[in-house]
Protein backbone atom coordinates (compact mmCIF):
# COMPACT_ATOMS: atom_id res chain seq x y z
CA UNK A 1 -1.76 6.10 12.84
CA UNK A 2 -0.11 3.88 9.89
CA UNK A 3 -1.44 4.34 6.52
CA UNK A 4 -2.04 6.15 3.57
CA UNK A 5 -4.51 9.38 4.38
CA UNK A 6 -6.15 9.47 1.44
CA UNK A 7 -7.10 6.06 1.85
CA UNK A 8 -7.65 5.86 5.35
CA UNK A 9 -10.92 4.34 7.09
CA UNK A 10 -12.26 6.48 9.23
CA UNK A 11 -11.26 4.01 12.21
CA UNK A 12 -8.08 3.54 10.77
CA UNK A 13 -7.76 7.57 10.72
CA UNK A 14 -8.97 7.27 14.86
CA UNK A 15 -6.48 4.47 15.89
CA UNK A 16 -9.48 2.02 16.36
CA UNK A 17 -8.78 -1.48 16.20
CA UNK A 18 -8.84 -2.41 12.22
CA UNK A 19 -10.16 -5.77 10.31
CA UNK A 20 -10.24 -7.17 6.63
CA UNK A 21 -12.87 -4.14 6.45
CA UNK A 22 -10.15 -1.04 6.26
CA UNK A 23 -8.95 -2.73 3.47
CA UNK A 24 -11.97 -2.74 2.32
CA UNK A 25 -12.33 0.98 2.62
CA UNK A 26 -9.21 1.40 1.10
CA UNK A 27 -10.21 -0.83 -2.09
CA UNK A 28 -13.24 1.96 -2.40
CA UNK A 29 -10.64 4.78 -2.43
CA UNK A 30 -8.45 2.84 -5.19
CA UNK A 31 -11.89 2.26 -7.08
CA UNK A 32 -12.36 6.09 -6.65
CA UNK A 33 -8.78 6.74 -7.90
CA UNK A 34 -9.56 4.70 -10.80
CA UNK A 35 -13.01 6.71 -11.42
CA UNK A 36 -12.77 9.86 -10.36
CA UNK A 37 -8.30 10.85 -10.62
CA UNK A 38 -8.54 11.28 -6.90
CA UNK A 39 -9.14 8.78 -3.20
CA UNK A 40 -11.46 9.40 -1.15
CA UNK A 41 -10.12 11.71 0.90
CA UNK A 42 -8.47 15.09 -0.39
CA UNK A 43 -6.75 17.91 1.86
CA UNK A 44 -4.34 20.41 1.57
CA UNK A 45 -2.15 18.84 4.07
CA UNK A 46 -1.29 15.08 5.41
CA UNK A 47 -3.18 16.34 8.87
CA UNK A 48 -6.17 18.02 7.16
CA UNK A 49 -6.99 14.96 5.13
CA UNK A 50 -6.15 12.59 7.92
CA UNK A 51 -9.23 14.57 10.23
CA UNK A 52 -11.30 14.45 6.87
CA UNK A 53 -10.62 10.66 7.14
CA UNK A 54 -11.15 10.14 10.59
CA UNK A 55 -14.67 12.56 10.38
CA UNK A 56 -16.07 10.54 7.52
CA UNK A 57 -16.31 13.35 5.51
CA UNK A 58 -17.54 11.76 2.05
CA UNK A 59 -19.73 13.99 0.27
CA UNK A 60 -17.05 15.19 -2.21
CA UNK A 61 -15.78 11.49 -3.51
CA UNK A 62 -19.93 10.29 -3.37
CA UNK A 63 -20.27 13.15 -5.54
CA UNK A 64 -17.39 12.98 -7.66
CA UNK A 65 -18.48 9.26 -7.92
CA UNK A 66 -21.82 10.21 -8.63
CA UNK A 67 -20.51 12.38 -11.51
CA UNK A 68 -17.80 10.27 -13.18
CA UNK A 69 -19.63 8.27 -15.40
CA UNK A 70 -18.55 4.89 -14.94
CA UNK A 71 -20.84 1.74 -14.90
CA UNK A 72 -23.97 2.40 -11.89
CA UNK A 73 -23.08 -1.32 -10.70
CA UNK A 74 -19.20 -0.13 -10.30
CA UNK A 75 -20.21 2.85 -8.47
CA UNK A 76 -22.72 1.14 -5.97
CA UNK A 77 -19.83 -1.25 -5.48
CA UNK A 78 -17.07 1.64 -4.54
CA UNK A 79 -19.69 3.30 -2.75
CA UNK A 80 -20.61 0.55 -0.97
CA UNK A 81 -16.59 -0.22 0.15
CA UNK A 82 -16.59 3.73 1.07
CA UNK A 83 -19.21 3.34 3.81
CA UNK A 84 -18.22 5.08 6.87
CA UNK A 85 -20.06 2.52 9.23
CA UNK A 86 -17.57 -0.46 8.95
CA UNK A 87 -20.70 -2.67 9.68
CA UNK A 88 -21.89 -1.77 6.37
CA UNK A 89 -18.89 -2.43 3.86
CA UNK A 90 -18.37 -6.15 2.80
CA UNK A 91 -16.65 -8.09 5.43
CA UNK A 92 -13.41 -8.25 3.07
CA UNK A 93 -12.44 -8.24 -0.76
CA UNK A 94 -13.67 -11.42 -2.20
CA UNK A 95 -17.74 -10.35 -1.25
């Protein structure tokens, strides 16, 4: 697994194969830095926040997003890049 945990897809996180949509992901967790002071994963350790990662365990940064009272359209956008269905983020950075 290569990457930053914090940052991680969730495929990225399970050694799936990866497209322009991890980065993708990973734009959402830089949008959530930007917002919220913290990505979209937090643990206490490099292993702990790598499983958060690889569970798709968002409820803390949607919430933390939800709270941080940036623009709505901003939000829906890093929420939107944070999706844990791949399927469902844009296909890469420019959309």
């Amino acid at each position: 697994i290569l990457g930053t945990p914090g940052y991680m897809a969730p495929e990225q996180a399970q050694a799936e194969p990866l497209d322009a949509r991890a980065d993708v992901f990973a734009l959402g967790a830089t949008l959530a830095v930007i917002l919220t002071g913290q990505p979209a994963f937090v643990g206490a350790s490099v292993a702990e926040t790598i499983q958060k990662s690889a569970k798709a365990e968002l409820s803390d940064v949607l919430a933390r997003l939800d709270a941080c009272g940036a623009d709505a359209d901003l939000i829906a956008v890093a929420k939107r890049c944070l999706s844990a269905d791949r399927d469902s983020r844009p296909v890469d950075g420019r959309a």
